[in-house]
Protein backbone atom coordinates (compact mmCIF):
# COMPACT_ATOMS: atom_id res chain seq x y z
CA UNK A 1 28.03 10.98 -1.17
CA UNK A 2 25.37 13.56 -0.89
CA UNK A 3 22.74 13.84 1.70
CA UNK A 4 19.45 13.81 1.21
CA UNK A 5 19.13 18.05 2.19
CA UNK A 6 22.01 18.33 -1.09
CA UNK A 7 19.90 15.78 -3.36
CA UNK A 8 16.42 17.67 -1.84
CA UNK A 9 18.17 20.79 -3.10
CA UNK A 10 19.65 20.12 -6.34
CA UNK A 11 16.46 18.48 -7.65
CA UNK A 12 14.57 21.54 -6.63
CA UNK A 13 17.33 23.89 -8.64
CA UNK A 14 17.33 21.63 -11.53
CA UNK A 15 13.11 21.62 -11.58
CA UNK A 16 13.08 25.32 -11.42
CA UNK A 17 15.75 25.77 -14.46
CA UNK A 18 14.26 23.13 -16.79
CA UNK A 19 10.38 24.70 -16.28
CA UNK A 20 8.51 24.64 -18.26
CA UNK A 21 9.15 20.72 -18.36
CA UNK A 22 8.19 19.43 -22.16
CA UNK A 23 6.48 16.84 -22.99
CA UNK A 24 9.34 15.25 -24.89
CA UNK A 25 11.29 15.58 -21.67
CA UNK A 26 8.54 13.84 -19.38
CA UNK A 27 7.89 10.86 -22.31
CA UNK A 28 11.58 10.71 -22.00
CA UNK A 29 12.09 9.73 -18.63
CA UNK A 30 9.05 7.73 -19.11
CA UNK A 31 10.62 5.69 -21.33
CA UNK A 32 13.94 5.57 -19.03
CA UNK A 33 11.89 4.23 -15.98
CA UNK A 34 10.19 1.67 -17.96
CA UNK A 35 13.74 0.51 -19.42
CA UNK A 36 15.45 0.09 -15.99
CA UNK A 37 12.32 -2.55 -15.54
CA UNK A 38 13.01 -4.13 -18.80
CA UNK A 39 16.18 -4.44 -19.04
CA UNK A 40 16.96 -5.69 -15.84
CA UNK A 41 14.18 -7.59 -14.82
CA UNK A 42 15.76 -10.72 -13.98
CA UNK A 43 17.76 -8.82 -11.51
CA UNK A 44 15.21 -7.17 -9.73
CA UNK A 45 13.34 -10.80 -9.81
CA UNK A 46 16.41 -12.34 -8.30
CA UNK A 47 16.59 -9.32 -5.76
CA UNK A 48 13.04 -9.94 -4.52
CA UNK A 49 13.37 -13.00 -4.08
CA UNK A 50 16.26 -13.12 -1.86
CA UNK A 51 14.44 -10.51 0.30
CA UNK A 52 11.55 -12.29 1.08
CA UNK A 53 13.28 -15.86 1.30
CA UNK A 54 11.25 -17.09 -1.67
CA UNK A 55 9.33 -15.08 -4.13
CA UNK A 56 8.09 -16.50 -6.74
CA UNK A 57 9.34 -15.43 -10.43
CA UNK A 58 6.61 -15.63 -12.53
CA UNK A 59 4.92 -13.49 -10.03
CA UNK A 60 7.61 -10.98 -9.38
CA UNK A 61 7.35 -10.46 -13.52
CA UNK A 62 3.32 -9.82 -13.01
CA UNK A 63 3.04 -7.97 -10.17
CA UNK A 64 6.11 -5.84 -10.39
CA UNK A 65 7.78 -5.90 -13.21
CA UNK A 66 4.85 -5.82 -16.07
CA UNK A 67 2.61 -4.02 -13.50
CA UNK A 68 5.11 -1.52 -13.20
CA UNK A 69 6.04 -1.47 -16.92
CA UNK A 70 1.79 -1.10 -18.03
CA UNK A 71 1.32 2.29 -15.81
CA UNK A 72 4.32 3.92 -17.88
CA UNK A 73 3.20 2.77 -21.13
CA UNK A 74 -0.57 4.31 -20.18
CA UNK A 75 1.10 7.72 -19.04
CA UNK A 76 3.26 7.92 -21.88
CA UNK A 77 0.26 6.93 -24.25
CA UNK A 78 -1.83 9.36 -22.04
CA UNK A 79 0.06 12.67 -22.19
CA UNK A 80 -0.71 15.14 -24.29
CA UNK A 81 -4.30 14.58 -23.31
CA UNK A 82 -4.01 14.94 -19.35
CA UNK A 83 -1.65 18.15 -19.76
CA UNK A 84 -4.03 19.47 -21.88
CA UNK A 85 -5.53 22.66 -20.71
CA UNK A 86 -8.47 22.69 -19.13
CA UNK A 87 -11.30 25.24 -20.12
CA UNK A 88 -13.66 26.68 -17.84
CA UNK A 89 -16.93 29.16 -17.74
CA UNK A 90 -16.72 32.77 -16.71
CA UNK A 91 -20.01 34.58 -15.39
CA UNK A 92 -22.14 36.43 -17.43
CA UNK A 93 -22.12 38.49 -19.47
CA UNK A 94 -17.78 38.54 -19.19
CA UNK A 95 -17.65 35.81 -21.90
CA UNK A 96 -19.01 37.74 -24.24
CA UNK A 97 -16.95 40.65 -23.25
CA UNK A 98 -14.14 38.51 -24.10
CA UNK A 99 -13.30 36.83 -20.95
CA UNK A 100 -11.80 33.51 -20.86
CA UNK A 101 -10.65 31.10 -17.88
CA UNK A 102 -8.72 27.91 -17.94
CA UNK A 103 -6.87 25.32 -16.18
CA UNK A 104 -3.00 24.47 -16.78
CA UNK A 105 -1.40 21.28 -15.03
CA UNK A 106 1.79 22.39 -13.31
CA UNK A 107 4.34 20.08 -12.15
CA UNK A 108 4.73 20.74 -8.47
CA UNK A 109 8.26 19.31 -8.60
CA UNK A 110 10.13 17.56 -6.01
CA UNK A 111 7.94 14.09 -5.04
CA UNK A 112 8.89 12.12 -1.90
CA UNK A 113 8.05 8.45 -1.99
CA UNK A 114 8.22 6.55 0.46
CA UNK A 115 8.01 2.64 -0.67
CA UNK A 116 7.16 -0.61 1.44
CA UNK A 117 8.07 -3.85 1.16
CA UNK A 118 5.69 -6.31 0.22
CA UNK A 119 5.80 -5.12 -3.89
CA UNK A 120 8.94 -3.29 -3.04
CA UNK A 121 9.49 -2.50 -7.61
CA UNK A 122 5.76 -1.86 -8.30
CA UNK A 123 5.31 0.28 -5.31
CA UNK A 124 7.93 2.35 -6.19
CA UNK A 125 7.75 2.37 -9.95
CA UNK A 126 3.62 2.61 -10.16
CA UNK A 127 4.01 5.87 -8.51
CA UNK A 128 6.57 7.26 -10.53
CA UNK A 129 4.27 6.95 -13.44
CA UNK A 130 2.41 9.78 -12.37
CA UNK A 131 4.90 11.66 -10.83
CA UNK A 132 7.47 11.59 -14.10
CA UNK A 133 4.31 12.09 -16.36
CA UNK A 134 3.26 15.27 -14.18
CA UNK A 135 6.94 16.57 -15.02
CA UNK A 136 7.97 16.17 -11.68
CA UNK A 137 11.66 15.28 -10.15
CA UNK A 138 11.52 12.90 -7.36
CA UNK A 139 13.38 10.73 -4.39
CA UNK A 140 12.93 7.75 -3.59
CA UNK A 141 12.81 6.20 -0.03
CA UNK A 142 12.97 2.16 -0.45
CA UNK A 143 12.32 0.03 2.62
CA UNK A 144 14.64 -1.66 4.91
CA UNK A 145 12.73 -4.72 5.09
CA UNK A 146 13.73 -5.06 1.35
CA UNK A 147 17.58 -4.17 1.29
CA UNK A 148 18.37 -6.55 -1.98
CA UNK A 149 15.79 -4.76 -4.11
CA UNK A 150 16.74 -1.57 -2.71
CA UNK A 151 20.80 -1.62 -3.14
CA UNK A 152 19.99 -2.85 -6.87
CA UNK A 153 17.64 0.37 -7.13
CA UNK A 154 20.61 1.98 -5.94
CA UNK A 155 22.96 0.81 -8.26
CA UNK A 156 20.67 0.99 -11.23
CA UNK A 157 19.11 4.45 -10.90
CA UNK A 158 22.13 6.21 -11.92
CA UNK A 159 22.64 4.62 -15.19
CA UNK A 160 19.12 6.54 -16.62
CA UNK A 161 18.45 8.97 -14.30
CA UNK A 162 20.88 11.89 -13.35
CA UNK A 163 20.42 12.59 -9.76
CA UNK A 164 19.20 15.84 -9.76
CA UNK A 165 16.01 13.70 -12.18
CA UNK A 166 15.62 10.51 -9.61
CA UNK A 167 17.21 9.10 -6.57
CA UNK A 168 16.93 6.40 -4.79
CA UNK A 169 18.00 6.76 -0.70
CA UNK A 170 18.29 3.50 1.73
CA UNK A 171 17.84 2.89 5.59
CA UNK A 172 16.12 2.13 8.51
CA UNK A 173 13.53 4.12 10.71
CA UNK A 174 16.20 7.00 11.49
CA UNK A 175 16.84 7.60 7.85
CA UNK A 176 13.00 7.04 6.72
CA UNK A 177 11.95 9.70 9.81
CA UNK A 178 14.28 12.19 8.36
CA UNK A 179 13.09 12.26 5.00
CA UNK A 180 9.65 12.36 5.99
CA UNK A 181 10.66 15.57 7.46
CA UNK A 182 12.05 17.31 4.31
CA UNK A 183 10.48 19.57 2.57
CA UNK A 184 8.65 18.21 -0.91
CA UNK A 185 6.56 19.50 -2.79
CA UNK A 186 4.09 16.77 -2.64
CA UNK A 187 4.92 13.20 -0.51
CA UNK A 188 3.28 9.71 -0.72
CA UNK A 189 3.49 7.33 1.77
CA UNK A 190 2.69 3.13 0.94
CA UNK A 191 2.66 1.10 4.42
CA UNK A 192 0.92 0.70 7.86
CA UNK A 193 -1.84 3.13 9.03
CA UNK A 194 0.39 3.55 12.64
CA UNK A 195 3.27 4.94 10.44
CA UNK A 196 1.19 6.76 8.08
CA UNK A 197 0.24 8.94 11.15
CA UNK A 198 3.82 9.79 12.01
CA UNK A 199 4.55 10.59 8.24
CA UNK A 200 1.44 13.07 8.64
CA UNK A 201 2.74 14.96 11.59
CA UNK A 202 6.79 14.81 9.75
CA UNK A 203 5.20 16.44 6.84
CA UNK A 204 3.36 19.20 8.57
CA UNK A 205 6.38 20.85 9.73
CA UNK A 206 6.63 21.98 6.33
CA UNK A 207 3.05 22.15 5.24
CA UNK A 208 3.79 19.33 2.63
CA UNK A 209 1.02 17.84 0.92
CA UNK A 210 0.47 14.29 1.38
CA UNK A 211 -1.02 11.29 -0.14
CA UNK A 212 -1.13 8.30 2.08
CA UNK A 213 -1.84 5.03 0.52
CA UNK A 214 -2.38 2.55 3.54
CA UNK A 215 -4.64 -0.38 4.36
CA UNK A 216 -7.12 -1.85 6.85
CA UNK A 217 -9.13 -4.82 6.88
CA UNK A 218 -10.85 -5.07 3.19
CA UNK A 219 -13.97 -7.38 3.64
CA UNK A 220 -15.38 -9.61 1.54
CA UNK A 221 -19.30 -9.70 1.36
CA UNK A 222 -20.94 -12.68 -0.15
CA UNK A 223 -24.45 -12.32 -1.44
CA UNK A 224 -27.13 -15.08 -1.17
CA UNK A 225 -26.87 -15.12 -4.97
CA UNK A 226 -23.32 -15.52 -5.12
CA UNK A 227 -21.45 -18.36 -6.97
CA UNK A 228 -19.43 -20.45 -4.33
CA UNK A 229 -16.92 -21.99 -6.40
CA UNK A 230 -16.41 -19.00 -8.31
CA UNK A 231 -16.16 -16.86 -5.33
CA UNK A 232 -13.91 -18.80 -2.86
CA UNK A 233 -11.75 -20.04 -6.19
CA UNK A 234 -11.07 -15.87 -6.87
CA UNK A 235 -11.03 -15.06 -2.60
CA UNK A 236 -8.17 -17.87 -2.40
CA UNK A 237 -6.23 -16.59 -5.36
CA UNK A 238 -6.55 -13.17 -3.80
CA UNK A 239 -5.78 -14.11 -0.46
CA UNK A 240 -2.77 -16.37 -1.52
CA UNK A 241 -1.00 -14.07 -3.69
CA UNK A 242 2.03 -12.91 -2.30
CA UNK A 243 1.31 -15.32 0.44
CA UNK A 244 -1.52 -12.12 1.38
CA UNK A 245 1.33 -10.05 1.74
CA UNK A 246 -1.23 -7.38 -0.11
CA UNK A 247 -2.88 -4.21 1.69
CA UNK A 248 -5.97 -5.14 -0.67
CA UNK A 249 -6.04 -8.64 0.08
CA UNK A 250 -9.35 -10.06 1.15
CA UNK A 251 -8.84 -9.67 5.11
CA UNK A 252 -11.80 -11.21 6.08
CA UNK A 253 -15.16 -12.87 4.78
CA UNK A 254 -18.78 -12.08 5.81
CA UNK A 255 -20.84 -15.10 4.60
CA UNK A 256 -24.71 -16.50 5.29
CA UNK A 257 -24.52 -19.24 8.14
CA UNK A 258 -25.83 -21.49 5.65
CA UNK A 259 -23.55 -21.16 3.32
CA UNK A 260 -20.23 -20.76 5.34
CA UNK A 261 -19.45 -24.86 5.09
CA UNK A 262 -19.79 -24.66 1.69
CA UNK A 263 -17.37 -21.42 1.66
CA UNK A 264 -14.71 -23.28 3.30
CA UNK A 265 -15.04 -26.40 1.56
CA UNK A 266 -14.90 -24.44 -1.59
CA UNK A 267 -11.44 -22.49 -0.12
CA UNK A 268 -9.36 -25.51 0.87
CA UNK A 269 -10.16 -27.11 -2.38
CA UNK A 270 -9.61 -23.68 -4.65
CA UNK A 271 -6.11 -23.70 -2.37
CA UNK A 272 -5.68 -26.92 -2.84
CA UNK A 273 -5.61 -26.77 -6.43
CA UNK A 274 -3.43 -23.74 -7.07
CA UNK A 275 -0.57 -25.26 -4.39
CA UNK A 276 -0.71 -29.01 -3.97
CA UNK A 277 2.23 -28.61 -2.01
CA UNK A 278 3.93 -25.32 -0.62
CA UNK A 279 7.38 -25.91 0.81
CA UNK A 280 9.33 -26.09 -1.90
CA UNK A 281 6.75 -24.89 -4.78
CA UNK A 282 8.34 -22.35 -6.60
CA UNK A 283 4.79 -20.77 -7.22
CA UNK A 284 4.40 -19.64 -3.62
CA UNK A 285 6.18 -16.73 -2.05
CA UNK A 286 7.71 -16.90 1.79
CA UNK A 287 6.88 -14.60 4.64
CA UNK A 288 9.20 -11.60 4.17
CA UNK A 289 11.06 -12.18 7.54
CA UNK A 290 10.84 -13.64 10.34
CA UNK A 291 9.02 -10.88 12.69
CA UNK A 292 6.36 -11.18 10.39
CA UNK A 293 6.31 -14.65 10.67
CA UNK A 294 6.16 -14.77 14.11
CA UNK A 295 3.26 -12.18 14.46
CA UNK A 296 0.77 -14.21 12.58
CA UNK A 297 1.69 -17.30 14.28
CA UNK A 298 0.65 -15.30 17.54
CA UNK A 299 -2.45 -14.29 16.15
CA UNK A 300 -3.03 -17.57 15.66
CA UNK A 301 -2.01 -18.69 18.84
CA UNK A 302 -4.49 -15.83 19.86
CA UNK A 303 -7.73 -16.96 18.05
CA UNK A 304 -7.39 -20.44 19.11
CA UNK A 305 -7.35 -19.64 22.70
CA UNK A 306 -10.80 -17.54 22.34
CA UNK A 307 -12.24 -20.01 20.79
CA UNK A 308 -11.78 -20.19 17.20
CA UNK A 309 -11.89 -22.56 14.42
CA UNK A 310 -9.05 -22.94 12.50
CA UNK A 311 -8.42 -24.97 9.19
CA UNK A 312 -4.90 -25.40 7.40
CA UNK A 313 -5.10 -25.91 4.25
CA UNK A 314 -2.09 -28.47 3.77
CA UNK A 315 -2.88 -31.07 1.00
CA UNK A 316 0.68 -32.55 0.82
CA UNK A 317 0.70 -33.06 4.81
CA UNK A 318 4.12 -31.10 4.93
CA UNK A 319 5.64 -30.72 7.79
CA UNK A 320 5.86 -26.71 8.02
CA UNK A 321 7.23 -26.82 12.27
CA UNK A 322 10.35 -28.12 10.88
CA UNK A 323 10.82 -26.13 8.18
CA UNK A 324 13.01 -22.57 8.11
CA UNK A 325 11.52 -21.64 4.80
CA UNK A 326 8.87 -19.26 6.50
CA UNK A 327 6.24 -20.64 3.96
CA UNK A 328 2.74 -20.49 5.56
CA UNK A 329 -0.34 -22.16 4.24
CA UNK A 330 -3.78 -21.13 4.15
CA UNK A 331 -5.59 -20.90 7.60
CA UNK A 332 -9.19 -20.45 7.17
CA UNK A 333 -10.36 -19.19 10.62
CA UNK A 334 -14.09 -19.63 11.86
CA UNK A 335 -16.19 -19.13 15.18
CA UNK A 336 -14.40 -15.76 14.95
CA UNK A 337 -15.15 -12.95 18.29
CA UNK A 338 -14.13 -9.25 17.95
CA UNK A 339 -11.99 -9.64 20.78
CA UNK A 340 -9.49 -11.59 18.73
CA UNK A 341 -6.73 -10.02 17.25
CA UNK A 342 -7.10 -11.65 13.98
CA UNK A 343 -10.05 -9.51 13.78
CA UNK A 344 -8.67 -5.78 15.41
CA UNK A 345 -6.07 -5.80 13.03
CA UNK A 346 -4.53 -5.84 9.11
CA UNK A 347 -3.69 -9.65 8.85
CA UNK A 348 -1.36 -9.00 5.92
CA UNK A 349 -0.59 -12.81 5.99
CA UNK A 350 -2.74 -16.00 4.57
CA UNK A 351 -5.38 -16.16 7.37
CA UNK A 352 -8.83 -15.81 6.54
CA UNK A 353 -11.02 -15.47 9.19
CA UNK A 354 -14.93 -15.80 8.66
CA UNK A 355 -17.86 -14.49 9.72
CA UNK A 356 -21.33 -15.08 9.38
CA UNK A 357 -25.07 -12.72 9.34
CA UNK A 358 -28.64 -13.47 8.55
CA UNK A 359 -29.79 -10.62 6.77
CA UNK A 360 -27.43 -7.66 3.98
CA UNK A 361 -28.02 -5.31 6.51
CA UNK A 362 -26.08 -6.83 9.15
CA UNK A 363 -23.29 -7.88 7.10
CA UNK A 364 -23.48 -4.08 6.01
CA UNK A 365 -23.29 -3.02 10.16
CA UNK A 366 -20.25 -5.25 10.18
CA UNK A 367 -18.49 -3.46 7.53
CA UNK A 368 -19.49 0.04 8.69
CA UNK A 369 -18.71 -0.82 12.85
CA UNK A 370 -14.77 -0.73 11.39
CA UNK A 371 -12.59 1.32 10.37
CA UNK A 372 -13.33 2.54 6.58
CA UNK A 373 -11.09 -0.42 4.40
CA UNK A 374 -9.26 0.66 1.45
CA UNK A 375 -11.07 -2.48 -1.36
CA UNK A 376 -14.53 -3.97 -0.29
CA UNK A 377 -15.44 -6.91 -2.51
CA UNK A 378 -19.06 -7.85 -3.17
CA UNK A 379 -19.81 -11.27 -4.89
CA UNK A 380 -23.30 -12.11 -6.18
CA UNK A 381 -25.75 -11.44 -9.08
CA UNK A 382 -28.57 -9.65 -7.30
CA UNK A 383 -27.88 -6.55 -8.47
CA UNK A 384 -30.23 -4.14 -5.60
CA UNK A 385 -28.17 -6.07 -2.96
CA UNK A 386 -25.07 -4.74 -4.43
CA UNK A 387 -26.16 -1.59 -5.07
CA UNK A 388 -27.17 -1.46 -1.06
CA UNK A 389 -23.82 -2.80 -0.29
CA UNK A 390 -22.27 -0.40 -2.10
CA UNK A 391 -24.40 2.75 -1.58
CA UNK A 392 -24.12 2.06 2.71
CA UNK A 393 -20.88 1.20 2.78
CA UNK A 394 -17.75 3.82 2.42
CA UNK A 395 -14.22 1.96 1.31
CA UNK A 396 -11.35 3.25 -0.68
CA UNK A 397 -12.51 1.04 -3.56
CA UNK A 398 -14.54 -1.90 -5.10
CA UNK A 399 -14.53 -4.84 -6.89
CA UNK A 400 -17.60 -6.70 -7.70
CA UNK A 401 -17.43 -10.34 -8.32
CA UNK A 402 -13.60 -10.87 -7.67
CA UNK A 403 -11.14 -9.43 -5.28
CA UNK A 404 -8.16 -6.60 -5.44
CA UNK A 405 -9.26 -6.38 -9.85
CA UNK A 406 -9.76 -2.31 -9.61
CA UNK A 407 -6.19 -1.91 -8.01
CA UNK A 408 -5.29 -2.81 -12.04
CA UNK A 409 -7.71 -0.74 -13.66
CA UNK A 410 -5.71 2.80 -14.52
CA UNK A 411 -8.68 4.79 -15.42
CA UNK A 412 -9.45 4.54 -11.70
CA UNK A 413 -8.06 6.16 -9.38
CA UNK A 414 -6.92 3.94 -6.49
CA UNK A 415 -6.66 5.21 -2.41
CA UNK A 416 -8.17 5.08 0.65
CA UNK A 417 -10.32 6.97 2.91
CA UNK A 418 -9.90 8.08 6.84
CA UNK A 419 -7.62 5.31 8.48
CA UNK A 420 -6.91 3.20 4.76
CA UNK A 421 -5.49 6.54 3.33
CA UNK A 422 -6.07 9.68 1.43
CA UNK A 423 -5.70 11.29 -1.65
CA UNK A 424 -5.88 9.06 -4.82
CA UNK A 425 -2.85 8.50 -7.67
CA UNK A 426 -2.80 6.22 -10.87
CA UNK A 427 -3.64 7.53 -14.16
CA UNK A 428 -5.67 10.69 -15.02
CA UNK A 429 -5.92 10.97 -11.05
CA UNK A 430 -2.20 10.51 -10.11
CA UNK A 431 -1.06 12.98 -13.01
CA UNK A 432 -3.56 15.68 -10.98
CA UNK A 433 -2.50 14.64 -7.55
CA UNK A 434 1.08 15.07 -8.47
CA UNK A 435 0.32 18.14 -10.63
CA UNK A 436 -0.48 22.08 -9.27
CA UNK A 437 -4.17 23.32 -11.18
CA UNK A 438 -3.23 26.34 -11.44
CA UNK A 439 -6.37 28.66 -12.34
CA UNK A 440 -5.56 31.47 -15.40
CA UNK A 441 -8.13 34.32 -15.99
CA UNK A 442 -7.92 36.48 -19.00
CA UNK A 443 -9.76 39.57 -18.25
CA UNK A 444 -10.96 41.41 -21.48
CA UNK A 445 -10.09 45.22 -22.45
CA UNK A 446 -13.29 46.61 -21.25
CA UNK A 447 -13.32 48.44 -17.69
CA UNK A 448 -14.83 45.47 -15.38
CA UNK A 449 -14.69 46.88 -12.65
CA UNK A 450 -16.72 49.85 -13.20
CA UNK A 451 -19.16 47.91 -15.27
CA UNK A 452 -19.41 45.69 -12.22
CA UNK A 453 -20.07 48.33 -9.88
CA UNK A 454 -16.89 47.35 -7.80
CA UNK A 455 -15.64 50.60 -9.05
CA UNK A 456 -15.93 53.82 -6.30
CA UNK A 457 -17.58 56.02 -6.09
CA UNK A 458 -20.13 52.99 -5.14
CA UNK A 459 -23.75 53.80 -6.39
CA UNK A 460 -26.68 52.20 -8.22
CA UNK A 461 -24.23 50.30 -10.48
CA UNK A 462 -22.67 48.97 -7.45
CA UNK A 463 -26.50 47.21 -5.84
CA UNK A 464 -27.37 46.17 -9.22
CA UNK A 465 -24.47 44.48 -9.30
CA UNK A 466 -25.47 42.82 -5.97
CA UNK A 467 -28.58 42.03 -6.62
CA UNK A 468 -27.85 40.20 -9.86
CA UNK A 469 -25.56 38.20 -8.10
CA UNK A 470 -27.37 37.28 -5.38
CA UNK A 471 -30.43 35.92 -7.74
C-alpha cells in the first residue's frame, strides 16, 4: 500500500503533467464525485449510521448526501464562468499604449482535507466541490471517530478516482498529525478550534496555506420584535438536528427577561412536536460515542451545581438512565453564570442554555465579550436593531430570522473569523481559495521604461514621472 509521502508525490507528478487542467477534465471528475454519492447512497446512509449508533436516514440523505450532491451540480453549472479570466486596469496612459492586465485562476494542485465527524460525507464531499472545480488533485483525511463511513470512502474512491486524482487515508491522531505535516499546496481543516491550532503550527513547517473551518459558540439574539413561536420552532429545529452535533448550531440564546418564559415554553413545545418520543424514533440521531456523551452529561452535572436551571424536554417520559442508545433530549438551561462550562465552551450537543439583557446593546456586549462565533442569528422585524446587531457584532456569518440557513446558500462564502476559523470556501469563494490568481501583464511595444523616466540616465523625464504619480 502506498504511504501518504508516495500518494503526496504522485498526485503532485500527475498535477504537473496534466496542466493545464481542462475544463472537460474538472466537469469530469465533477461528475465522478457526485456519482460515488448517488450511486451509493444507501451505503454511506447505512455507514453513518452505524458510526454514530443511530443516524437518522432521511437526514443522512439531506444533510450529506443531497447537500453534498447540490455543491457539485453548482460548480459544474458554474465553471466556465469562475475560470474565466479576470480583466483588470493598467495606469495611464499604458492602456492606450496598448497595455493590458488580467487575472487567470490557477489550480494550486495538491489539497489536504482534513474531515470531522459529525457530517463525516458532506464535510468531505462539500469541499471537494471547490477543490475538483479549481482543477485541483486532492487527499483526503477522514476521521477516526467515523471509521464505517471512512473504510466505505476507502473502498469506494478507487472505483472513480485513480489515486494519483483522489485518495482517501484513515487513522487516528498519529496518522492525522502526520498528514498535517505534509506538504500541500493548500490544506483545510473542519473540527475543534484546540486542534485547528496544532494543524496551524503542522502546516507552517512547510509554509502551507491554510483554511480552517472551526466553530465557537454561535449566539442567538432575539429582538423585542421577534416572533416567539416562529423563532424557538426554527432555534429547536436548529439545535436538534443532528442531535446539535453542528459547529453552526445555535449554542446559546440571548433573550429579554420578559420574554424568556415564553422562549422556553415555546422550545419544549416546538421539541415536543418534532420528537414526541426519542429513544427509539428513527427521526433522531444518537450521540456519536460515548466520550461525547459523557462530556455533556458533565456539563450538565456542572451547571446544576452553580446554580442553573435546567429543563428536559421529554414528552414521552422515557426513561433515558437506562437506556445504552446514547440518545439525549433537549435540555434547555436557564439562570446561566459565565463560570459554567456550558457557557466557556462549544456545546456541540442538545443543550441550550439562556440568557437574558434589558437593552440591544447589552445583548450586543455579550456577543462581543466572546470569542468571535462562526453563525450569529438575529430574529425580529425591527430592521435598525438588526442592522446594529449586525454592524457591532463580528461572526463568521449570519442568518436573520432562522438559524444555520446561510451555511446552504452557495453564493456565499461560508468561514469563520479569529478562533471560529479563517479563510472562506463554497462556491465562487472556494473555487478562489483553492485556486492561485495569478496576475499577467502584457506590456506594449513602445519603450516604457524610458517614457516612464525609469530609464538612466535619470533626468527631467524621470521627476515628472514622480510627480505625476504622486498626485
Amino acid at each position: 500500500m502506498a504511504t501518504m509521502h508516495e500518494i503526496l508525490s504522485d498526485q503532485r507528478a500527475a498535477f504537473t503533467a496534466e496542466m493545464p487542467v481542462s475544463i472537460a477534465a474538472r466537469k469530469d471528475r465533477l461528475n465522478r464525485a457526485a456519482a460515488m454519492l448517488a450511486d451509493n447512497a444507501d451505503r454511506f446512509c447505512d455507514a453513518m449510521s452505524e458510526d454514530f449508533g443511530h443516524r437518522s436516514r432521511e437526514q443522512s440523505m439531506l444533510t450529506d448526501i443531497a447537500a453534498s450532491i447540490a455543491p457539485i451540480r453548482h460548480a459544474i453549472k458554474s465553471l466556465e464562468k469562475w475560470a474565466r479570466p479576470d480583466r483588470r486596469s493598467v495606469q495611464f496612459p499604458l492602456g492606450l499604449l496598448g497595455a493590458k492586465a488580467w487575472v487567470e485562476y490557477q489550480p494550486k494542485g495538491v489539497i489536504g482535507i482534513i474531515a470531522p465527524w459529525n457530517f463525516p460525507v458532506q464535510l468531505v464531499m462539500g469541499p471537494l466541490a471547490g477543490v475538483l472545480a479549481a482543477g485541483n488533485r486532492a487527499m483526503v483525511k477522514t476521521s477516526e471517530f467515523t471509521p464505517a463511513t471512512a473504510a466505505l470512502f476507502e473502498e469506494l474512491g478507487p472505483k472513480y478516482f485513480a489515486l494519483d486524482e483522489l485518495a482517501f487515508v484513515s487513522g487516528g491522531p498519529d496518522v492525522g498529525k502526520a498528514f498535517a505535516g505534509l506538504a500541500f499546496d493548500h490544506l483545510l481543516f473542519t473540527g475543534a478550534t484546540s486542534i485547528g491550532k496544532h494543524i496551524l503550527h503542522a502546516a507552517a513547517d512547510n509554509l502551507v496555506p491554510v483554511t480552517l473551518e472551526l466553530g465557537g459558540k454561535s449566539p442567538v439574539i432575539v429582538g423585542q420584535s421577534a416572533d416567539i413561536k416562529r423563532t424557538t420552532e426554527r432555534v429547536a429545529l436548529g439545535k436538534m438536528l443532528n442531535a446539535g452535533q453542528i459547529c453552526l448550531a445555535p449554542d446559546y440564546m440571548i433573550v429579554r427577561e420578559d420574554q424568556e418564559r415564553a422562549v422556553v415554553e415555546g422550545l419544549k413545545s416546538a421539541a415536543s412536536a418534532m420528537y414526541p418520543t426519542l429513544l427509539a424514533n428513527p427521526d433522531y440521531t444518537a450521540i456519536v460515542n460515548d466520550r461525547h456523551f459523557q462530556r455533556l452529561t458533565d456539563w450538565l452535572d456542572d451547571a446544576r451545581a452553580k446554580g442553573a436551571t435546567i429543563e428536559t424536554v421529554n414528552p414521552a417520559n422515557e426513561d433515558f438512565a437506562a437506556s445504552n442508545a446514547r440518545k439525549m433530549p433537549l435540555h434547555i438551561v436557564t439562570d446561566v453564570t459565565d463560570d459554567m462550562t456550558i457557557m466557556q465552551e462549544e456545546i456541540f450537543g442538545p443543550i441550550l442554555p439562556i440568557r437574558r439583557y434589558d437593552r440591544i446593546d447589552d445583548a450586543i456586549a455579550l456577543v462581543n465579550a466572546r470569542d468571535r462565533p462562526l453563525g450569529l442569528y438575529y430574529f425580529g422585524s425591527d430592521d435598525d436593531e438588526r442592522t446594529r446587531v449586525t454592524d457591532r457584532t463580528i461572526s463568521g456569518g449570519v442568518t436573520v430570522n432562522d438559524v444555520v440557513f446561510h451555511v446552504s446558500m452557495e453564493d456565499l462564502p461560508f468561514g469563520g473569523v479569529g478562533p471560529s476559523g479563517m479563510g472562506s470556501y463554497h462556491g465562487r469563494d472556494g473555487f478562489k481559495t483553492f485556486s492561485h490568481a495569478k496576475a499577467l501583464y502584457k506590456q506594449p511595444m513602445i519603450d516604457i521604461a524610458k517614457l516612464a523616466g525609469l530609464k538612466p540616465p535619470y533626468g527631467k523625464g524621470t521627476m515628472a514621472s514622480v510627480k505625476r504619480q504622486m498626485k
